[in-house]
Protein backbone atom coordinates (compact mmCIF):
# COMPACT_ATOMS: atom_id res chain seq x y z
CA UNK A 1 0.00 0.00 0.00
CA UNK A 2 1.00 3.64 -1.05
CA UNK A 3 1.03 6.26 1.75
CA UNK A 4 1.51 10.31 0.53
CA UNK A 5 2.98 12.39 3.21
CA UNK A 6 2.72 16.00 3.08
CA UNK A 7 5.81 17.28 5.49
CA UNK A 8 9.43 16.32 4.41
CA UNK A 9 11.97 17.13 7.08
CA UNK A 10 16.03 16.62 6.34
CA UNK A 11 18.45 15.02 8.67
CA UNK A 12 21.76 16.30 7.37
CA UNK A 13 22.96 19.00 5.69
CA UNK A 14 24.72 18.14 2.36
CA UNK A 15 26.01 20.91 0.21
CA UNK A 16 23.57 20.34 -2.90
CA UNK A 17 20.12 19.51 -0.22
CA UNK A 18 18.36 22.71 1.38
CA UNK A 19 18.12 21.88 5.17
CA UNK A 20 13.94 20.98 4.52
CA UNK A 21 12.32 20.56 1.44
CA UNK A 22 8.73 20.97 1.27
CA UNK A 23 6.73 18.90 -1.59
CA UNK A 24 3.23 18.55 -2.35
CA UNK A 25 3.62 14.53 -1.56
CA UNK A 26 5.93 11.99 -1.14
CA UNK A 27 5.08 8.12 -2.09
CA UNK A 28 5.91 5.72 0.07
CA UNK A 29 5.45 2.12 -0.83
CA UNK A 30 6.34 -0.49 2.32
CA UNK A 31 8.25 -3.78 0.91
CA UNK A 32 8.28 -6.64 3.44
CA UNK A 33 9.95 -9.53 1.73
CA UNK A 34 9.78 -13.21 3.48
CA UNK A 35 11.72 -17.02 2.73
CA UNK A 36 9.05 -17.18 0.03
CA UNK A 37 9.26 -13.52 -1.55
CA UNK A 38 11.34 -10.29 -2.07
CA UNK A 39 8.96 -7.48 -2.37
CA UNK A 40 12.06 -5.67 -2.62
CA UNK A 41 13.88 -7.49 -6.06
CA UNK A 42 10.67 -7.29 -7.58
CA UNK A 43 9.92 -3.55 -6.87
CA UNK A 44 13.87 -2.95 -7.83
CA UNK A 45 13.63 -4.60 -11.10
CA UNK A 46 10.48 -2.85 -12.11
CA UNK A 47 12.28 0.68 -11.17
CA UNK A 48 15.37 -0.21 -12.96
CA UNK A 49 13.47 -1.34 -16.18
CA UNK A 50 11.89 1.82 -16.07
CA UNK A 51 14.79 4.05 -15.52
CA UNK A 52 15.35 6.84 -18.08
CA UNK A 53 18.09 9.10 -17.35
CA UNK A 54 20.55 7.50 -14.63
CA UNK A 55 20.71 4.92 -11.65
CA UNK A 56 23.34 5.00 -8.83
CA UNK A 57 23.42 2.35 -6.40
CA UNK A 58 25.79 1.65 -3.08
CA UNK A 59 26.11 -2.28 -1.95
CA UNK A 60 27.66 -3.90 0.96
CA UNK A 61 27.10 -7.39 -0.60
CA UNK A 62 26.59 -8.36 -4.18
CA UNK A 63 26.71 -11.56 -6.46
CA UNK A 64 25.81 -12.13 -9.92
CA UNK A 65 23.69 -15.30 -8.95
CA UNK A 66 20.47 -16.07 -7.74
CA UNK A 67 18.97 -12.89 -8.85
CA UNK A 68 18.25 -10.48 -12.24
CA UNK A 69 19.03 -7.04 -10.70
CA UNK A 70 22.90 -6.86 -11.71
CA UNK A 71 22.02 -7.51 -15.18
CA UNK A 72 19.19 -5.31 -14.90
CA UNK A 73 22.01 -2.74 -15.12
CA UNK A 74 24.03 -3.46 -17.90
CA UNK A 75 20.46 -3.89 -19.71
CA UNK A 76 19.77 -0.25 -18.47
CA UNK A 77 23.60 0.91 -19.25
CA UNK A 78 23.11 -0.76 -22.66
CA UNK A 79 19.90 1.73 -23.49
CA UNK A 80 21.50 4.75 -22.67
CA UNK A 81 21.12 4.83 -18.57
CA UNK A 82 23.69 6.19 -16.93
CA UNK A 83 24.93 3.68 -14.34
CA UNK A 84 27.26 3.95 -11.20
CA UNK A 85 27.57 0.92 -8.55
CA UNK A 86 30.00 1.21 -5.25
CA UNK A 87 30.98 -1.82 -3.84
CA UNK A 88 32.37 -2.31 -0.71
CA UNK A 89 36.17 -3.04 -0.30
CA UNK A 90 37.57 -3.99 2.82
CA UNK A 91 41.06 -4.03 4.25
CA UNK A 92 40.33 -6.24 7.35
CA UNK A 93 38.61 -8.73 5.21
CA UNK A 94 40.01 -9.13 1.87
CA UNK A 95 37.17 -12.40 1.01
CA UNK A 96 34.65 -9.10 0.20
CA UNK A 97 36.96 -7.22 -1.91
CA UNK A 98 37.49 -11.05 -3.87
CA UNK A 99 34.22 -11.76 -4.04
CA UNK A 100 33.04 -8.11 -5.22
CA UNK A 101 36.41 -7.93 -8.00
CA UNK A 102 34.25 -10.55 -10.41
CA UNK A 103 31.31 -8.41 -9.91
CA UNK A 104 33.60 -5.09 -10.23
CA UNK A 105 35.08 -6.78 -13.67
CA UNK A 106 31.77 -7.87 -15.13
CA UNK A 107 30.11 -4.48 -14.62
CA UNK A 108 33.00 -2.59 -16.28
CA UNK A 109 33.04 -4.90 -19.37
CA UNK A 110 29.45 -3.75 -19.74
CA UNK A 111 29.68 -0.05 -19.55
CA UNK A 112 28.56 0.65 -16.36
CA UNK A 113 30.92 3.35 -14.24
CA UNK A 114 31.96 0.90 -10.93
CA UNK A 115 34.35 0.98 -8.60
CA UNK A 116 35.40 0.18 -5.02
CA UNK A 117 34.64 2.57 -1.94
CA UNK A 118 37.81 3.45 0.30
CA UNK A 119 38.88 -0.12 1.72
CA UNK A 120 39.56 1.58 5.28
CA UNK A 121 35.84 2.05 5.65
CA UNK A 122 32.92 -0.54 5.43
CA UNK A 123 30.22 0.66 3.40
CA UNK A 124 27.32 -1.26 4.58
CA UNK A 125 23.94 0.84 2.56
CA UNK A 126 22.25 -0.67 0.33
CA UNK A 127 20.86 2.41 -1.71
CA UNK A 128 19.11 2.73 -5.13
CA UNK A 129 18.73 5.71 -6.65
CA UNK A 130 16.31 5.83 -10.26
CA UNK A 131 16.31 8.90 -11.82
CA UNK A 132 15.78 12.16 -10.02
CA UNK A 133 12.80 10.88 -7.76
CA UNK A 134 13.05 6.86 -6.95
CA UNK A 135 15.01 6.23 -3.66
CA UNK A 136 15.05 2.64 -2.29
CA UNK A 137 17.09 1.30 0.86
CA UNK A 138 16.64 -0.76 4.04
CA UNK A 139 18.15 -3.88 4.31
CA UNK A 140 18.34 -5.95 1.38
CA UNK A 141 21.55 -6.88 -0.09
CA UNK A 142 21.72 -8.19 -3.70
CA UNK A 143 23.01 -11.51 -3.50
CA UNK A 144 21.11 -14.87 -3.87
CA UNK A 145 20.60 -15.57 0.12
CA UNK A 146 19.04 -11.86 0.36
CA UNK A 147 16.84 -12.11 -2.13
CA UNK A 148 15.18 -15.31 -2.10
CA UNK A 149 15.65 -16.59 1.47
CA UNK A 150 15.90 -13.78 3.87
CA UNK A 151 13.05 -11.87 5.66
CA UNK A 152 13.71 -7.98 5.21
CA UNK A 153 12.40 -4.54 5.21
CA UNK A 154 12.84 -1.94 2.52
CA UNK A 155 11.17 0.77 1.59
CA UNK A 156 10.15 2.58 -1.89
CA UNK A 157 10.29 6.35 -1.28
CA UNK A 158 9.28 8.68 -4.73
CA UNK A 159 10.15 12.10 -4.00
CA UNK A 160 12.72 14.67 -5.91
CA UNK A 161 14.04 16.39 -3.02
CA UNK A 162 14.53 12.84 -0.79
CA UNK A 163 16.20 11.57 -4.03
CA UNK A 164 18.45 14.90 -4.09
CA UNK A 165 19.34 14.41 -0.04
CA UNK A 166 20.47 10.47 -1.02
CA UNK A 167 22.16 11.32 -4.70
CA UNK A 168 24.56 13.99 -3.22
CA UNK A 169 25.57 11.68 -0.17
CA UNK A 170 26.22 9.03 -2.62
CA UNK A 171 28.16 11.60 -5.11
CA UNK A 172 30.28 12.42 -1.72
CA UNK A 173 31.33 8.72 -0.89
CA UNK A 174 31.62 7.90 -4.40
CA UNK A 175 34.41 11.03 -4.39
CA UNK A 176 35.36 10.01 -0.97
CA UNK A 177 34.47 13.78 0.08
CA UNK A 178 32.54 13.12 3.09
CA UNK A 179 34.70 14.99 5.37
CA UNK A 180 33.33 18.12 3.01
CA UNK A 181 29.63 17.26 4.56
CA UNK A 182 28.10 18.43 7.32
CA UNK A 183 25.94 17.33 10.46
CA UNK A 184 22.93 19.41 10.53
CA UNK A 185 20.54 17.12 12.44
CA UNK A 186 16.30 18.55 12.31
CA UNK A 187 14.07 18.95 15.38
CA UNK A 188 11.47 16.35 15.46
CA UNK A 189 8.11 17.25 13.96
CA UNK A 190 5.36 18.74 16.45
CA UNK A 191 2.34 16.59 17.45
CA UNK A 192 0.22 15.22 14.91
CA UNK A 193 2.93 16.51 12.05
CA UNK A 194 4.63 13.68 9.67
CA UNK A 195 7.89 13.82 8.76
CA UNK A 196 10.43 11.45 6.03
CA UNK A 197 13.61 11.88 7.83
CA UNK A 198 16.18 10.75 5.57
CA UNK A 199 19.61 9.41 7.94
CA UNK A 200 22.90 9.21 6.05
CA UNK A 201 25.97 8.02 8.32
CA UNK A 202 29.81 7.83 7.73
CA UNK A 203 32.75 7.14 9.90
CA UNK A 204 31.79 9.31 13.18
CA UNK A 205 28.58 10.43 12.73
CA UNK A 206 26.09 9.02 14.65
CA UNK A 207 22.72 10.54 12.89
CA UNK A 208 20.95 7.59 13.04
CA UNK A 209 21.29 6.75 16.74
CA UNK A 210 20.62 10.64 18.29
CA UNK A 211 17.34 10.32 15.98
CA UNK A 212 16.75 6.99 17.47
CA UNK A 213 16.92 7.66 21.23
CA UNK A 214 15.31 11.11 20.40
CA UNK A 215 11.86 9.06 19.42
CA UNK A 216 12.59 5.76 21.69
CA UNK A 217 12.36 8.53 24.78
CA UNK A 218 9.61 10.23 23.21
CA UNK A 219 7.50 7.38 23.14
CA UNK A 220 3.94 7.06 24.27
CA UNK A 221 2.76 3.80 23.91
CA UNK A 222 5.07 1.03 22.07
CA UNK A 223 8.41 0.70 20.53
CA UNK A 224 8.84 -2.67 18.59
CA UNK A 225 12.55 -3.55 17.66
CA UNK A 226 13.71 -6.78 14.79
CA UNK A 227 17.13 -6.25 14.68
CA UNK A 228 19.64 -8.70 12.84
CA UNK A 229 22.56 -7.88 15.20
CA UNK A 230 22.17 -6.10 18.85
CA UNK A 231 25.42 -5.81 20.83
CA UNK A 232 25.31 -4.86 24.63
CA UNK A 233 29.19 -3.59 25.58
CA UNK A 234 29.78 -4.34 29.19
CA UNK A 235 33.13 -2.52 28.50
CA UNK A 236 32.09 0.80 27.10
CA UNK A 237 28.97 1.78 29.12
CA UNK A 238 28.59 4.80 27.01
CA UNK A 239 28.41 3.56 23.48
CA UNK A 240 25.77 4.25 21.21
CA UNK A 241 24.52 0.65 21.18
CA UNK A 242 24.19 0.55 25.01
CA UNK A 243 22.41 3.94 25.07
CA UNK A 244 19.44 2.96 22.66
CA UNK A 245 19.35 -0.46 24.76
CA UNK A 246 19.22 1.34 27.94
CA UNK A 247 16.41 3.72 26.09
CA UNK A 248 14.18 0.44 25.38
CA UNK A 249 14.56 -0.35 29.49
CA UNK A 250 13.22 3.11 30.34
CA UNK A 251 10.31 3.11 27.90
CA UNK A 252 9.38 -0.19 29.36
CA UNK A 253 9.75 0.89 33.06
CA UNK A 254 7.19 3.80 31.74
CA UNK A 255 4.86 1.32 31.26
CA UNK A 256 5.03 0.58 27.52
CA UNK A 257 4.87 -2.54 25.62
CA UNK A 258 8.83 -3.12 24.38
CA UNK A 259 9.42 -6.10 22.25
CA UNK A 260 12.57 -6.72 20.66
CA UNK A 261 13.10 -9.70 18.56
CA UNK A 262 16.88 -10.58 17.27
CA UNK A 263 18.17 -13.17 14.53
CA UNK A 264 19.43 -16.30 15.49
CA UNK A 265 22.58 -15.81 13.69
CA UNK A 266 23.22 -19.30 13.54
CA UNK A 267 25.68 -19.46 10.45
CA UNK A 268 27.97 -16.15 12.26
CA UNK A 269 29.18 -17.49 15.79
CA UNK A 270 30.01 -13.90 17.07
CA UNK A 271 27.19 -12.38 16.31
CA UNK A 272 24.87 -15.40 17.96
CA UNK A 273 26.76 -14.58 21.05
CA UNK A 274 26.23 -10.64 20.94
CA UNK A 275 22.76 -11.29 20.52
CA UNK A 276 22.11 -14.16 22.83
CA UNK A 277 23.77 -12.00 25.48
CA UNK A 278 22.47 -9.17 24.72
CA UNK A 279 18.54 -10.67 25.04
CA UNK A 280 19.31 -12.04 28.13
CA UNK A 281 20.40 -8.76 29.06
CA UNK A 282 17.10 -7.29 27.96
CA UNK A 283 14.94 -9.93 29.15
CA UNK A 284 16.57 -10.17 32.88
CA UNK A 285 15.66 -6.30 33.00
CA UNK A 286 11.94 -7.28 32.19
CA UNK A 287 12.31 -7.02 28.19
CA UNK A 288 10.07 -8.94 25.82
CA UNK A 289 12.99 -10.79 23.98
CA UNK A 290 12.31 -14.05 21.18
CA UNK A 291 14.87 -14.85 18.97
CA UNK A 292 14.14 -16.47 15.32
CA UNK A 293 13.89 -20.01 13.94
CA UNK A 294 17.48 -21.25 13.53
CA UNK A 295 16.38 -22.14 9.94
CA UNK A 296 15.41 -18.60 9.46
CA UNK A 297 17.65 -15.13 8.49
CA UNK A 298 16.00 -12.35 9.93
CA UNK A 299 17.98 -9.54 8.54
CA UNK A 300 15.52 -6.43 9.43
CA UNK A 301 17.31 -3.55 11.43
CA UNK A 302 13.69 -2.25 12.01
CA UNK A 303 11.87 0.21 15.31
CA UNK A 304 8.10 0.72 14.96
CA UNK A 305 7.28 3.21 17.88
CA UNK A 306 3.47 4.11 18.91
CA UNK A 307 2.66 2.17 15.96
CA UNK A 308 3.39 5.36 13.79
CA UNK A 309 6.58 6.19 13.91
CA UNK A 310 9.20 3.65 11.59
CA UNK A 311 13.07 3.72 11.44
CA UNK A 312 14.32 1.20 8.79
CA UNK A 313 17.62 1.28 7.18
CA UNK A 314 20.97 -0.46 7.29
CA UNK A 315 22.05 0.11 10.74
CA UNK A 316 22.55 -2.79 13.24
CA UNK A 317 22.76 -1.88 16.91
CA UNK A 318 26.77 -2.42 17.70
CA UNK A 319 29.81 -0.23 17.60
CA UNK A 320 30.88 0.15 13.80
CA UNK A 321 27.21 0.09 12.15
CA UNK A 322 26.17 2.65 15.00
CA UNK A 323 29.71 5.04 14.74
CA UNK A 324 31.70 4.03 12.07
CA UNK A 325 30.07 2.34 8.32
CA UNK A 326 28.42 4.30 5.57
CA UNK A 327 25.16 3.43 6.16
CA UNK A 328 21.87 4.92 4.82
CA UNK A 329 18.40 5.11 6.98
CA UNK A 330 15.32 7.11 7.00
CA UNK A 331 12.72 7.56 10.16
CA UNK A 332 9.20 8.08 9.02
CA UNK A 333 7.56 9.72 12.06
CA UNK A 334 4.21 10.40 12.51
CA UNK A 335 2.63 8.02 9.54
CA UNK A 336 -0.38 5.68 11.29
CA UNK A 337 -1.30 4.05 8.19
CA UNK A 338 2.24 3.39 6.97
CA UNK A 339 3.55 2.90 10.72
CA UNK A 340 0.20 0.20 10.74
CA UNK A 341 2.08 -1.76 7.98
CA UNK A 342 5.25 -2.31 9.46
CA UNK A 343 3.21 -3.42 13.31
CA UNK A 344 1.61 -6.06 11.24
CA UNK A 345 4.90 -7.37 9.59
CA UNK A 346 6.69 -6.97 13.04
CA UNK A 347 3.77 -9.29 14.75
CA UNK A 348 4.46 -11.57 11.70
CA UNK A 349 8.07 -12.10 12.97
CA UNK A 350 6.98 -12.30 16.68
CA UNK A 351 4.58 -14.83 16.72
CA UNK A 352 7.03 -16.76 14.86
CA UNK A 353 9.73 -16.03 17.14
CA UNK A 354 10.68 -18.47 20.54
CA UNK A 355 11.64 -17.08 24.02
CA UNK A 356 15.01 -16.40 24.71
CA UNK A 357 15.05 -19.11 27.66
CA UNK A 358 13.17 -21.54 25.33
């Protein structure tokens, strides 16, 4: 389902983006994908296939397998498109840079304009940008296991000036210029306003989490958290990642319903022991915790708050995603109907869930 919002509110300043640009509407188009469906490769394809001018797009993980979308692109390049693709590179683990040089070489033999991002930082977005309006993210890579087994959340957001907030944050790591950009971070919207809150991060920024624990304490009623990784630090009390787990303890002490479901990450053995420690941390201070099947991937980094309010993005809750990656988010505050979709999605993945002392 389509929701139009009327009340566009930026999150950081970039040199090309006004600090807020009204609109007469902004589409939004919610894409839940499940074991059994991608709601986000079909959406992608469609926008791709239609593209007429130029397409940029910034991947933590990509194959040529399993999925159309990569050759999507050269079949866009091929008709005149103009196509850029960032990859991420990686000096402490040199299996991504191998596995993204085939998909490097195979784009370049077909026109397209790719290269790596710096390898000293991990870009870990997953942005699409269609022309001068389409702008998809969340947290769909394009690889085989993302797009056909993997339960995600994405969203479809059709708006020129949201499109012109993402494009020149792309243009900036593509130049690696992002020490030219500057934090400029909004004030929430009033009661009753809406907002699309578009949250771009690189190394040191931490846009993402102030907005987060901004809305988390501002809650009324409910904040609902599926997060693929969740790390509580026990050494460094102050980090991001314990503050917005600390914020989910004081909404429920307030009295609201906090629910917080984390993957099983059965195939990754560090990050099954962040989160397994991490929900018993929650759930020994009173926390709703379930964890997923072991058969399933829940990769969502989603928060539905009040049932109205949705942050979706890239962002995991532990040290680099939170203060160090490029990663790319947006907060849609103050949208029942859209915020509705997401709380039904979210209660999907919870009744499938099992207790953390199961």
């Amino acid at each position: 389902m389509f929701t139009r919002v009327q009340r566009i509110a930026l999150a950081v300043l970039l040199a090309a983006v006004a600090t807020h640009a009204a609109v007469a509407e902004t589409l939004l188009l919610p894409l839940f994908s499940t074991s059994d469906h991608s709601a986000y490769c079909t959406d992608a394809l469609q926008r791709i296939d239609s593209a007429s001018d130029r397409i940029a797009v910034m991947l933590s993980s990509a194959s040529w397998e399993g999925h159309p979308l990569l050759d999507a692109l050269l079949s866009a390049q091929a008709r005149g498109v103009s196509v850029r693709v960032l990859l991420d590179a990686s000096d402490w683990a040199p299996s991504i840079t191998e596995k993204h040089q085939h998909v490097l070489q195979r784009l370049l033999e077909g026109g397209v304009e790719a290269k790596f991002d710096d390898p000293s930082v991990t870009t870990h977005a997953k942005l699409l940008l269609v022309d001068d309006t389409v702008t998809m993210l969340g947290s769909s890579n394009w690889n085989a296991y993302a797009l056909s087994e993997h339960r995600q959340t994405d969203i479809m957001i059709e708006d020129a000036a949201i499109n012109a907030f993402y494009r020149s944050y792309f243009d900036a790591v593509w130049d690696r210029s992002t020490s030219e950009l500057s934090i400029e971070l909004p004030s929430l919207p009033s009661t009753g306003e809406s907002a699309v809150i578009p949250l771009a991060d690189w190394t040191d920024t931490q846009c993402y989490g102030t907005v987060l624990l901004e809305l988390i304490r501002d809650a009324k009623q409910s904040v609902h958290v599926s997060m693929y990784r969740m790390s509580y630090y026990t050494q460094y009390s102050d980090s991001l990642s314990n503050q917005l787990i600390h914020a989910l303890i004081s909404a429920a002490g307030r009295g609201l319903s906090v629910k917080v479901l984390l993957d099983d990450c059965a195939y990754y053995e560090d990050s099954a022991e962040a989160n397994l420690l991490t929900a018993l941390y929650l759930h020994n201070r009173g926390i709703e915790v379930r964890l997923d099947a072991a058969t399933e991937t829940t990769h969502t980094k989603l928060v539905v708050i009040d049932e109205r309010t949705v942050l979706l993005g890239s962002t995991n809750w532990n040290y680099y995603a939170l203060e160090q990656n490029v990663e790319v988010n947006v907060a849609l505050v103050g949208l029942p109907e859209l915020g509705a979709q997401f709380e039904a999605f979210f209660q999907q993945l919870w009744a499938a869930g099992r207790r953390v002392t199961d």
